[in-house]
Protein backbone atom coordinates (compact mmCIF):
# COMPACT_ATOMS: atom_id res chain seq x y z
CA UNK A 1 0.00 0.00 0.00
CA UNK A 2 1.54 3.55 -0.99
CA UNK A 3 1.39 6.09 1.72
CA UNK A 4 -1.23 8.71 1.34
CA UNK A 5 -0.60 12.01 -0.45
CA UNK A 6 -0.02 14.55 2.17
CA UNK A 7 -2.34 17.36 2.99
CA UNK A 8 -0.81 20.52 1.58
CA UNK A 9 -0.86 22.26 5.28
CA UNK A 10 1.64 19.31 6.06
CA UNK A 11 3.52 19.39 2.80
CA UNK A 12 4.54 23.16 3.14
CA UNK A 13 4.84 23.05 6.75
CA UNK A 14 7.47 20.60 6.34
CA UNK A 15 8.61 22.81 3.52
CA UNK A 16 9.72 25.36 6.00
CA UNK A 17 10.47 23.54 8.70
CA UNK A 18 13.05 22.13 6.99
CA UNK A 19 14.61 25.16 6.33
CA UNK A 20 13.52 27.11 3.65
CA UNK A 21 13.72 31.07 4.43
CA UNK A 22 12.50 32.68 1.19
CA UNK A 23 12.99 36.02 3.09
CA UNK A 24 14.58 38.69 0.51
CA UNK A 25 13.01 41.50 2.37
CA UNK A 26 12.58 42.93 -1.69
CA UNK A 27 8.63 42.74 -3.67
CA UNK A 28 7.99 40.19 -6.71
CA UNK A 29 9.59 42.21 -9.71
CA UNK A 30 6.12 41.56 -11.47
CA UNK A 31 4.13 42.91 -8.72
CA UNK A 32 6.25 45.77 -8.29
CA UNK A 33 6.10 46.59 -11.47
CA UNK A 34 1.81 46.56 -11.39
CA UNK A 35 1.86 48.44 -7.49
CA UNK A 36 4.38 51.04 -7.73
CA UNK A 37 2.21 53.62 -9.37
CA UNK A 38 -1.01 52.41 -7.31
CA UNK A 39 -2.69 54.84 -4.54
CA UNK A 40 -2.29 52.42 -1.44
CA UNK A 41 -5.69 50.90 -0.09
CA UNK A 42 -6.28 47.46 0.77
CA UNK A 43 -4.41 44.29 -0.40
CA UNK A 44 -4.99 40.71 -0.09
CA UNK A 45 -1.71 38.23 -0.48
CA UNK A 46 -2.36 34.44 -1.66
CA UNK A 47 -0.13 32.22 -0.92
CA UNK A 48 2.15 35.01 1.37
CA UNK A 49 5.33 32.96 2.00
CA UNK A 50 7.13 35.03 4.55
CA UNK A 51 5.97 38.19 3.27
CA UNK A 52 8.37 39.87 1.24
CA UNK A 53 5.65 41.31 -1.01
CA UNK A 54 3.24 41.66 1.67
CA UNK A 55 5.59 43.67 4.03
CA UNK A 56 6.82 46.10 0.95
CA UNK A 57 3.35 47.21 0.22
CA UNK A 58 2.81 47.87 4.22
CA UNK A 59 5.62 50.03 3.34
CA UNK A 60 4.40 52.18 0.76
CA UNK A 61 0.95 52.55 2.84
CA UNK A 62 -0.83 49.43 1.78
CA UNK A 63 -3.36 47.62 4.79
CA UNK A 64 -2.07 43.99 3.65
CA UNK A 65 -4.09 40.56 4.74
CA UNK A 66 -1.51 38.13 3.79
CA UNK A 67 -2.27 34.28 3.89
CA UNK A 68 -0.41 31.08 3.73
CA UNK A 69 -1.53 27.39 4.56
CA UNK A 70 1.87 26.63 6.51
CA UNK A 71 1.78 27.99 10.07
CA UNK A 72 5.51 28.68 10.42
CA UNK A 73 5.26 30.97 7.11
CA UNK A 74 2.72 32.96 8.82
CA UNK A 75 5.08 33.24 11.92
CA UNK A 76 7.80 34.67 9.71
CA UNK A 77 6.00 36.82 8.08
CA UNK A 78 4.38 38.07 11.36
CA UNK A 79 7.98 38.69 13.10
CA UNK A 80 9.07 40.37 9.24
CA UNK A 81 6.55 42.80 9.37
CA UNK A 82 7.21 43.74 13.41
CA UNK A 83 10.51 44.28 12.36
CA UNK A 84 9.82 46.55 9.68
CA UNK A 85 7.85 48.78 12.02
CA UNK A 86 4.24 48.11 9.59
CA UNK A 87 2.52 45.75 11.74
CA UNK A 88 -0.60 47.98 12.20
CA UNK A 89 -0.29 47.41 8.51
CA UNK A 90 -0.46 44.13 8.33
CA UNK A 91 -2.51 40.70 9.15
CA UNK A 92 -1.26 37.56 8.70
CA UNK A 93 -3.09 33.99 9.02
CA UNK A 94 -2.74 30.62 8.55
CA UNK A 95 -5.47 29.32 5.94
CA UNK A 96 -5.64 26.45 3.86
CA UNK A 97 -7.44 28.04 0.37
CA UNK A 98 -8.75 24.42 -0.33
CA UNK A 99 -11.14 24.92 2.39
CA UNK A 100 -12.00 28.58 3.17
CA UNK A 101 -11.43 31.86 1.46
CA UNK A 102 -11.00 35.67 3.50
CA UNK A 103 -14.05 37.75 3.88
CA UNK A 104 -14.02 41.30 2.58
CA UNK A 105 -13.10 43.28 -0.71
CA UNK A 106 -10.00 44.51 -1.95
CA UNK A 107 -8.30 47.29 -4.33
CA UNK A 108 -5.20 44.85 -4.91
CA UNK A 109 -5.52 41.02 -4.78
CA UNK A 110 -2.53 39.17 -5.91
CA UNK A 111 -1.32 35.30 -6.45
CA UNK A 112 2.52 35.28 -6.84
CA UNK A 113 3.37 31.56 -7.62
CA UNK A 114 0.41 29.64 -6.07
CA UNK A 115 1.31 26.33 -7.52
CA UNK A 116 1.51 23.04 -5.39
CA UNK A 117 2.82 19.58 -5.67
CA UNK A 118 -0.34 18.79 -4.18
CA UNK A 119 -3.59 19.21 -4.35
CA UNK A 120 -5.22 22.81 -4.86
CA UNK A 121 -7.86 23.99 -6.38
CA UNK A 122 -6.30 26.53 -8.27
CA UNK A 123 -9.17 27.52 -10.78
CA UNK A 124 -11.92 28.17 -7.73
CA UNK A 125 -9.26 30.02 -5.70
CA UNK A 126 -8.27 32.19 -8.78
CA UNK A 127 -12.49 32.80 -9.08
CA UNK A 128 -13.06 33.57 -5.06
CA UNK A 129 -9.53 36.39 -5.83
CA UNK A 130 -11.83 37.66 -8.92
CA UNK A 131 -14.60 37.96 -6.64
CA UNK A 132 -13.10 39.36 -4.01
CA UNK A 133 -11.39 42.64 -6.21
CA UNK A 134 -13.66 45.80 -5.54
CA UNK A 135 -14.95 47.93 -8.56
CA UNK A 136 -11.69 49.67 -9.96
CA UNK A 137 -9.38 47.36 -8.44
CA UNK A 138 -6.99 45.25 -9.66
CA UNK A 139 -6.34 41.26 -9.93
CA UNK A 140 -2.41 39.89 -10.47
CA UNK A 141 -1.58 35.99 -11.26
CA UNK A 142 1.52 35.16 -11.84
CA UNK A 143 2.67 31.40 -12.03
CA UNK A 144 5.24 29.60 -13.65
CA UNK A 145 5.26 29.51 -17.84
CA UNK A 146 8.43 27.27 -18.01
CA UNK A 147 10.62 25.21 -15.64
CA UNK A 148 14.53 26.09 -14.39
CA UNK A 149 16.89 23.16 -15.31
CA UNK A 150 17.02 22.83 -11.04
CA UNK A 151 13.04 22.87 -10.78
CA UNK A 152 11.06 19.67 -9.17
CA UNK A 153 8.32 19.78 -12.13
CA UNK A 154 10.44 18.91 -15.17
CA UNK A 155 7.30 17.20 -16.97
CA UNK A 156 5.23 19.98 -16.46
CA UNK A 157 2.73 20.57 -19.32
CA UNK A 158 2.69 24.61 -19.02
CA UNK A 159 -0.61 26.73 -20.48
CA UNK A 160 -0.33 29.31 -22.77
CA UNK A 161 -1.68 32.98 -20.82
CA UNK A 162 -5.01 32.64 -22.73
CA UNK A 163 -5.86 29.47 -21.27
CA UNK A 164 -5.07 30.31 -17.40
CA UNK A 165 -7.40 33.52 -18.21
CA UNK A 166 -9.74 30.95 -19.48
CA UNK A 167 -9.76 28.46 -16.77
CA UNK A 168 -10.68 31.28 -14.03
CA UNK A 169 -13.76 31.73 -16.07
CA UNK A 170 -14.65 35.46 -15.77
CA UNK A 171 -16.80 37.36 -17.57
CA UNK A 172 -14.42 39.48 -19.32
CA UNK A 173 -16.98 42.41 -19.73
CA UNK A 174 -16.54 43.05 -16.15
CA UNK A 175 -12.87 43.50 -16.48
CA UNK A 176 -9.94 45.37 -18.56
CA UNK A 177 -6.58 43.23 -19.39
CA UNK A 178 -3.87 45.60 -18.48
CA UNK A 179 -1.31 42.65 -19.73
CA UNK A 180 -1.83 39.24 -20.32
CA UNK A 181 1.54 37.34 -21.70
CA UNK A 182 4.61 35.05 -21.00
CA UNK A 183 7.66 37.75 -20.27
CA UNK A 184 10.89 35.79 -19.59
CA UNK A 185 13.27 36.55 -16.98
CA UNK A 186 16.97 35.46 -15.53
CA UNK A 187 16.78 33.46 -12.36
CA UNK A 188 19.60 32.25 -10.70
CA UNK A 189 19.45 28.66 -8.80
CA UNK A 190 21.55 26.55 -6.87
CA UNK A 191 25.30 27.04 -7.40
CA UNK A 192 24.64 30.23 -8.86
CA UNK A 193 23.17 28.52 -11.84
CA UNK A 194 21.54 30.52 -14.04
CA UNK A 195 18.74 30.07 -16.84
CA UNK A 196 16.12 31.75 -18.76
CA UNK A 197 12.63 31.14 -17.78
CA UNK A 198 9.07 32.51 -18.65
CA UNK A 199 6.27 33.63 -16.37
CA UNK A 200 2.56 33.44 -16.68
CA UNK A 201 1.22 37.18 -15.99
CA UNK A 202 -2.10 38.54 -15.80
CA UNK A 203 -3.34 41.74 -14.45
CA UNK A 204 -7.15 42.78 -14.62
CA UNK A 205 -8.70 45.78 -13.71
CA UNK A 206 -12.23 45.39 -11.80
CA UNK A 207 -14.60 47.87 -14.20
């Protein structure tokens, strides 16, 4: 008998228990690049890591909920943002987007990379973010359009940007594309490896 598939609380709370400390203290570049000439107002964070992105828009003014289904994450995150004086700015909590999704509407709601080895219901997630954007604001996915050389999902089939738009299912007369593509960009992996990988991007503005 195989051992069952673990839960994906478990799977990224060994994730970071094991070490990994994704703390840069610096935004997503394609987040940045969508924020930086936004009023701040609310935000909500998918999939917040340790808060990198979270904590820079608490910076610039932002009032940032910022979730993540591993527990430890949320810790980090929590002790980032005390330590960059914005905690009045900020709320982190553990929350596993399989089951539940925050209350309340946002100006800014953002998924930076919320892909799993295990199971997640991507597609209803992406709709409850849609849902959850207030008139005027402004929806950001951005997920993975090609795998590093160092990357765990070599077999990955990857979508082309019109088909993750697709797969949300909005009614695109409620909402402007600001961009919708597969930009590439230089990452650098273990070693100091380097290669040339694409992103998925798509940013919609709430009419």
């Amino acid at each position: 008998m195989t051992d069952p598939q673990p839960t994906a609380q478990q799977f990224w709370e060994t994730h970071y228990q094991k070490g990994a400390r994704p703390w840069t203290g610096r935004p997503n570049a394609v987040l940045r690049q969508f924020a930086e000439s936004l009023s701040a107002g609310t935000a909500l964070d998918l999939g917040c890591s340790e808060g990198n992105t979270a904590v820079w828009l608490a910076r610039r003014g932002w009032q940032v909920t910022g979730v993540d289904v591993s527990a430890t994450a949320v810790e980090r995150a929590t002790a980032h943002a005390a330590d960059a004086g914005v905690s009045d700015l900020t709320t982190f909590e553990r929350r596993d987007l399989n089951q539940s999704f925050p209350e309340g509407r946002f100006g800014l709601v953002y998924a930076l990379y919320l892909e799993s080895p295990v199971a997640l219901q991507r597609g209803q997630i992406l709709r409850a973010a849609a849902a959850a954007v207030f008139p005027g604001g402004l929806l950001v996915v951005v997920q993975h359009g090609s795998a590093a050389p160092w990357s765990w999902n070599q077999d990955a089939k990857f979508p082309e940007p019109e088909a993750v738009l697709e797969s949300i299912g909005l009614d695109l007369s409620e909402w402007h594309i600001n961009f919708l593509g597969s930009p590439e960009r230089e990452l650098t992996g273990p070693g100091n490896m380097t290669a040339t990988v694409k992103d998925i991007v798509l940013a919609l503005r709430k009419k």
